[in-house]
Protein backbone atom coordinates (compact mmCIF):
# COMPACT_ATOMS: atom_id res chain seq x y z
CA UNK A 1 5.81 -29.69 -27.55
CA UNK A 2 6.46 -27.46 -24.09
CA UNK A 3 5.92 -29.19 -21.22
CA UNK A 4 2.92 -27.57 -18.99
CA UNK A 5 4.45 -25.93 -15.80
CA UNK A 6 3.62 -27.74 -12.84
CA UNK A 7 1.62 -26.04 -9.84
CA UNK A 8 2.32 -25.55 -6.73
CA UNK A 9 -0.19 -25.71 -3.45
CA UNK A 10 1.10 -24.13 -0.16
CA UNK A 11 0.20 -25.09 3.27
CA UNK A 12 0.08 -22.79 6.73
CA UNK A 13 -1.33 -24.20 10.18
CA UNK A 14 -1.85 -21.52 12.42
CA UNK A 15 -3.12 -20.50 16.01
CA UNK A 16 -3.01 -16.86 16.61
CA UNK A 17 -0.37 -15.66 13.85
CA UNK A 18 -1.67 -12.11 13.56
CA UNK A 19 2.02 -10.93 13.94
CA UNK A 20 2.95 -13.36 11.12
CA UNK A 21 -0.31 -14.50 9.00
CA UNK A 22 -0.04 -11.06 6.36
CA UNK A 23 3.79 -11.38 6.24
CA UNK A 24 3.92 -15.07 5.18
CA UNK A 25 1.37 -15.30 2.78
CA UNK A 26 2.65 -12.44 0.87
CA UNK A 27 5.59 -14.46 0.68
CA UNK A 28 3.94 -17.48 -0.26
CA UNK A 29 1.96 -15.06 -3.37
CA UNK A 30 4.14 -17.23 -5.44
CA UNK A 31 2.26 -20.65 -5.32
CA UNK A 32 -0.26 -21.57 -7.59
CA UNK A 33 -2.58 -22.70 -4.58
CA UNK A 34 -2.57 -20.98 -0.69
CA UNK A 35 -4.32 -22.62 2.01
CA UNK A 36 -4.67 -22.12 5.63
CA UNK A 37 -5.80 -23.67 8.34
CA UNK A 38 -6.52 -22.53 11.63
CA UNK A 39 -7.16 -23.97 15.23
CA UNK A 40 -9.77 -21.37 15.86
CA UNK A 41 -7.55 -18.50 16.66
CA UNK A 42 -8.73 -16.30 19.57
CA UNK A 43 -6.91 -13.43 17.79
CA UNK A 44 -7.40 -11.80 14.26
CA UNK A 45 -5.26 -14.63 12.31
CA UNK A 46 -8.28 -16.24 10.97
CA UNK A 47 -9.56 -12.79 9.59
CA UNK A 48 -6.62 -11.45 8.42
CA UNK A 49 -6.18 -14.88 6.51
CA UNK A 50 -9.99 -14.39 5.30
CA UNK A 51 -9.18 -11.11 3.41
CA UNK A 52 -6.77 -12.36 0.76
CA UNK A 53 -9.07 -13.19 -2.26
CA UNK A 54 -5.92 -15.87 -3.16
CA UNK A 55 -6.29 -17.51 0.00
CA UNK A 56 -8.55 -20.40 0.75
CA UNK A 57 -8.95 -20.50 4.81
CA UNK A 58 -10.81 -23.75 7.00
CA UNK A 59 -10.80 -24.14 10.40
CA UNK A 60 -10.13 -27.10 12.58
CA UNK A 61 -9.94 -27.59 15.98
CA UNK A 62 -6.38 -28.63 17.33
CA UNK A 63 -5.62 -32.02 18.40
CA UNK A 64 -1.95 -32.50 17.43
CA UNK A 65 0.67 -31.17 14.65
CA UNK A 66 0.36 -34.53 12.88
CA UNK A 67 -3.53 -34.82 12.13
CA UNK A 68 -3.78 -30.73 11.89
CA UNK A 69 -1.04 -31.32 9.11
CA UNK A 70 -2.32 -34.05 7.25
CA UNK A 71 -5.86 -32.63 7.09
CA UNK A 72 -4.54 -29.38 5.58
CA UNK A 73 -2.69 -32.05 3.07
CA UNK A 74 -6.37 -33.30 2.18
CA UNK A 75 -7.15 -30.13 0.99
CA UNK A 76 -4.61 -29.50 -1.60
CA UNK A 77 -5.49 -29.87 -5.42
CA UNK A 78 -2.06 -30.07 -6.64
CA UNK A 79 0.65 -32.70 -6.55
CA UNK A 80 3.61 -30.81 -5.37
CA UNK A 81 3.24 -28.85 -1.90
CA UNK A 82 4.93 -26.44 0.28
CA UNK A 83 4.10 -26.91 3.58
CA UNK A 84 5.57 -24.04 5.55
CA UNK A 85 5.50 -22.27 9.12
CA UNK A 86 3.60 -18.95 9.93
CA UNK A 87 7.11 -17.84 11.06
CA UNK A 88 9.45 -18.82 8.01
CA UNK A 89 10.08 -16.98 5.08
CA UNK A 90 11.78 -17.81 1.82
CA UNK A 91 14.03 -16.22 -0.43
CA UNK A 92 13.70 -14.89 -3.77
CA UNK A 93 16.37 -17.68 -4.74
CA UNK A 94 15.00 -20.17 -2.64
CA UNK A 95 11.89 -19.39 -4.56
CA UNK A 96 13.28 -19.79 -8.02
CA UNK A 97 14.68 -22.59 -6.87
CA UNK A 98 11.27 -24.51 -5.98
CA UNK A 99 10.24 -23.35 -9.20
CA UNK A 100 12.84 -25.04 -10.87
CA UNK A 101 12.79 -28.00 -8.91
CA UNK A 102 8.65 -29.20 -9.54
CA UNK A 103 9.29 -28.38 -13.42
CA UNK A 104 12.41 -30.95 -13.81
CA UNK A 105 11.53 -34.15 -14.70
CA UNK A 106 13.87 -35.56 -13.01
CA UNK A 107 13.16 -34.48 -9.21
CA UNK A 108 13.48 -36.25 -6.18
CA UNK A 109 10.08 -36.88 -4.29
CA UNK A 110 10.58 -34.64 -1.34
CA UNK A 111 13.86 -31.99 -0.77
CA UNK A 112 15.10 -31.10 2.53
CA UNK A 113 15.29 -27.23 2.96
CA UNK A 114 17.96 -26.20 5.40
CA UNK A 115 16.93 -23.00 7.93
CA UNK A 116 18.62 -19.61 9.17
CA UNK A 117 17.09 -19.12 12.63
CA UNK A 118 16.43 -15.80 13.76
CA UNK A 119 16.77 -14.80 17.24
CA UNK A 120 14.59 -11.23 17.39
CA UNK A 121 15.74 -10.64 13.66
CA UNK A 122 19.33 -11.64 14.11
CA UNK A 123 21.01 -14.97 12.68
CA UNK A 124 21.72 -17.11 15.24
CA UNK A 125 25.11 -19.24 14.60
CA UNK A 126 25.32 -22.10 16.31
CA UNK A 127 23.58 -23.42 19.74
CA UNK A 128 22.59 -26.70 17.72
CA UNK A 129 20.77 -24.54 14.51
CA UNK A 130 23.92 -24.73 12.23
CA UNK A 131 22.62 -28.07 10.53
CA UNK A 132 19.02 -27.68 11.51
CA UNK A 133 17.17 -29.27 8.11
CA UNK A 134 13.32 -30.25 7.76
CA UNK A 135 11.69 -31.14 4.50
CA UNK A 136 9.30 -29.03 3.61
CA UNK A 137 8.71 -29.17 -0.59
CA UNK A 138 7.28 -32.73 -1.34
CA UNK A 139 4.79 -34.35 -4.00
CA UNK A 140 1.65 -35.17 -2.01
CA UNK A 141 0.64 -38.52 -3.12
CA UNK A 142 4.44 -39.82 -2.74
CA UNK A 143 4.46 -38.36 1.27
CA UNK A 144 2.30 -38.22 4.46
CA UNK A 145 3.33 -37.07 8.16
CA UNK A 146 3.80 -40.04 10.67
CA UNK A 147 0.06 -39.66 13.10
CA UNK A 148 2.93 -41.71 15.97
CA UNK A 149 5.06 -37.86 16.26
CA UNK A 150 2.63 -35.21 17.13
CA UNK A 151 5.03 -32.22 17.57
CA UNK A 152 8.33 -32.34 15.39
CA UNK A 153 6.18 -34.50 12.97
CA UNK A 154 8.13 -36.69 10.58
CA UNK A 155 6.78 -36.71 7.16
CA UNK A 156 7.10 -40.16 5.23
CA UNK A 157 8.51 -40.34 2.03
CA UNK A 158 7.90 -43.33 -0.05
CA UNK A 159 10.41 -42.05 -3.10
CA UNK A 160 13.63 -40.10 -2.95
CA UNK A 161 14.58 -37.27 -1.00
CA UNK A 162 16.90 -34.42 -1.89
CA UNK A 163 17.91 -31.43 -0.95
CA UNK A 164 18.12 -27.80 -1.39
CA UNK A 165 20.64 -24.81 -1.83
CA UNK A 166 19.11 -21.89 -1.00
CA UNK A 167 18.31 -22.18 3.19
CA UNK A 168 14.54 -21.20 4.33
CA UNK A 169 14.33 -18.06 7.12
CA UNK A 170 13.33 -18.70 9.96
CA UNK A 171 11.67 -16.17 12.78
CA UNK A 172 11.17 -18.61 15.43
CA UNK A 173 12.40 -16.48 18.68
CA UNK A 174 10.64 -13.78 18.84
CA UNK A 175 10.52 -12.89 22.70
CA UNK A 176 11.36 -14.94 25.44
CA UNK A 177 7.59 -15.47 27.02
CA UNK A 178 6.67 -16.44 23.40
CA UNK A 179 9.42 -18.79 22.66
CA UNK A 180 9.05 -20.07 26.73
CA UNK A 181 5.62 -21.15 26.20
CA UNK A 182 5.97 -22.76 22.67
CA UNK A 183 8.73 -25.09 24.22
CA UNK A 184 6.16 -26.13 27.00
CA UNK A 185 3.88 -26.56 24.32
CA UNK A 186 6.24 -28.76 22.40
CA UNK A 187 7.42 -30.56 25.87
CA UNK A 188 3.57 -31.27 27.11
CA UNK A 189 3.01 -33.00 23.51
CA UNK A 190 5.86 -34.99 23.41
CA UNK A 191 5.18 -36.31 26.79
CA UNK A 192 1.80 -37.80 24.94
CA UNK A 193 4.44 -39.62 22.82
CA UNK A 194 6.44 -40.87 25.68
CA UNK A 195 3.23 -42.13 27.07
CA UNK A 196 2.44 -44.06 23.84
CA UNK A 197 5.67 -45.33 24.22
CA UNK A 198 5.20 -46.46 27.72
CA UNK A 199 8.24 -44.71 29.02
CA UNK A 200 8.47 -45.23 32.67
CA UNK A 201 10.16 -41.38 33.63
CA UNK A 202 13.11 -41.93 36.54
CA UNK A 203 15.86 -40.17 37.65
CA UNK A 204 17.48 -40.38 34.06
CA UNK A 205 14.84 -38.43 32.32
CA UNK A 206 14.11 -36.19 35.33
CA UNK A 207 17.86 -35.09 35.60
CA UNK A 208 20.63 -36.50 33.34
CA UNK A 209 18.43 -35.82 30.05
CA UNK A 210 17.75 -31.85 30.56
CA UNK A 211 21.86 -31.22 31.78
CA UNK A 212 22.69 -33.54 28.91
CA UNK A 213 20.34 -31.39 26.27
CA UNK A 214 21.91 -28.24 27.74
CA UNK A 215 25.66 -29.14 27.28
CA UNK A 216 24.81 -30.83 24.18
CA UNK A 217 23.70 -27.61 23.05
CA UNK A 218 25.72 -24.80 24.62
CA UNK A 219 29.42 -27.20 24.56
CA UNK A 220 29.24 -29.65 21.61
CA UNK A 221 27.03 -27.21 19.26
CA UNK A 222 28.60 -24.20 20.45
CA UNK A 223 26.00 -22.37 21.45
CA UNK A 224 28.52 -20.57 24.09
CA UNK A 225 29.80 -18.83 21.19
CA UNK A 226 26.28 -17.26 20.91
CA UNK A 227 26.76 -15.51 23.95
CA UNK A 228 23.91 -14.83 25.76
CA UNK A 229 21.18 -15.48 22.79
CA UNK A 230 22.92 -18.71 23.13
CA UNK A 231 22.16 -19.53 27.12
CA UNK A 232 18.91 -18.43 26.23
CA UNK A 233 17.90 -20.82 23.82
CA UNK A 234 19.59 -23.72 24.87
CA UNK A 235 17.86 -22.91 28.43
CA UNK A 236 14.68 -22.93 26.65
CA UNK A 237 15.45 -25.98 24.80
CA UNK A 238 16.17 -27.43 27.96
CA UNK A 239 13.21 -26.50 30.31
CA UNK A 240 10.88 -28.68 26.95
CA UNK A 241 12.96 -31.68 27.85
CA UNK A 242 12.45 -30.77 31.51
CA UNK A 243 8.30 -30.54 31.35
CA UNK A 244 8.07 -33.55 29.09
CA UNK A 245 9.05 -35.76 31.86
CA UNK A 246 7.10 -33.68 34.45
CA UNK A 247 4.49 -33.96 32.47
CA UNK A 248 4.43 -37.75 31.51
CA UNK A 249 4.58 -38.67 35.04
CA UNK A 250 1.63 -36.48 35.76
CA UNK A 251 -0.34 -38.21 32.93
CA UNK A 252 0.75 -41.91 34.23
CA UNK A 253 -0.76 -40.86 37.40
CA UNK A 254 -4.00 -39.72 36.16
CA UNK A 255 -3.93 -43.22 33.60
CA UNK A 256 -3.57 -45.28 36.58
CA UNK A 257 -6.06 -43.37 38.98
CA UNK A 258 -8.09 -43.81 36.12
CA UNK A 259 -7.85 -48.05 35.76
CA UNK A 260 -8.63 -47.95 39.65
């Protein structure tokens, strides 16, 4: 007797995707299951989302990458997900691959999916990108993201984890001013971390971490041999590390003006 072929839910967050939303769910036509949710876009993502008659859409407002994730996890009626990026695209053979992967009975709990990223539709080489790896095909009850990391969320895996061939593509630099203001996004949240943390922000953070992200980047990962793409991002990379001090010491100030 043939076993049944196992389905397959997909996940998007978004806030304002409309440049992205149309292109990545056709990609995602594949899956058994599509679901979106969005932070109450101010721009057409939500509507553009709407029209797909294979598309189930909710809304929810933002509070961090952790909860927004695991609340689109709720929603899912199958066992094995794809939670993916408005800006990353797969393969054909990265998608025959998935498909192979949830139908043998032997598979890992979660696979780590290695990523191509794009600077404005190029490949970048190096700049710290070369191993960049994230998992992003897991079984749902067997995996849940960590509500402690509320940008870069860490999903936790309570079986084995594996990984796959085929690499995901991903769009993530699309202009400067869009890239610039993603990386404050990314620094402003992780300073809500540090603050969790109770980090005390010095002279260390304020100064030896962002010149040690930038040479970490641009010497040790090469990203000088990325030429100028390669300034540029690690700059960017740099200037997040650079407001999430800024900002933690801002929000120690307003915690202790608070307690007074």
């Amino acid at each position: 007797m043939a076993l049944s072929k196992k389905a397959l839910t997909a996940l998007v967050i978004t806030y304002n995707e409309e440049q992205n939303i149309k292109a990545v769910l056709d990609n995602l036509a594949f899956a058994d299951e599509i679901i979106v949710v969005d932070s109450f876009s101010s721009d057409t993502t939500f509507e553009i989302a709407s029209s797909f008659k294979n598309v189930k859409v909710a809304q929810r407002i933002f509070d961090n990458f952790a909860s927004q994730r695991n609340y689109a996890l709720s929603l899912a009626t199958n066992s094995w997900i794809i939670f993916i990026d408005a800006d990353e695209r797969l393969t054909t053979e990265l998608e025959n691959e998935i498909s192979n992967i949830i139908n043998d009975k032997d598979s890992a709990s979660a696979y780590f999916m290695y990523r191509t990223f794009m600077f404005q539709n190029k490949k970048l080489r190096f700049s710290g990108w070369q191993t960049d790896k994230i998992i992003r095909l897991f079984k749902k009850e067997e995996a849940h993201y960590n509500h402690e990391k509320i940008v870069h969320e860490k999903l936790i895996v309570s079986g084995t984890i594996g990984k796959l061939k085929n690499k995901l593509v991903h769009y993530s630099y699309s202009g400067y001013e869009d890239y610039k203001q993603k990386m404050i996004l990314y620094g402003q949240l992780k300073a809500q971390e540090e603050l969790a943390k109770k980090t005390k922000p010095h002279f260390f953070h304020f100064y030896i971490r962002p010149v040690y992200q930038f040479l970490n980047q641009y010497i040790l990962r090469l990203g000088i041999l990325d030429g100028k793409k390669g300034i540029i991002i690690c700059y960017l990379n740099t200037l997040s590390v650079y407001v999430r001090f800024q900002e933690l010491k801002k929000l120690r100030s307003k915690t202790k003006t608070s307690k007074i």
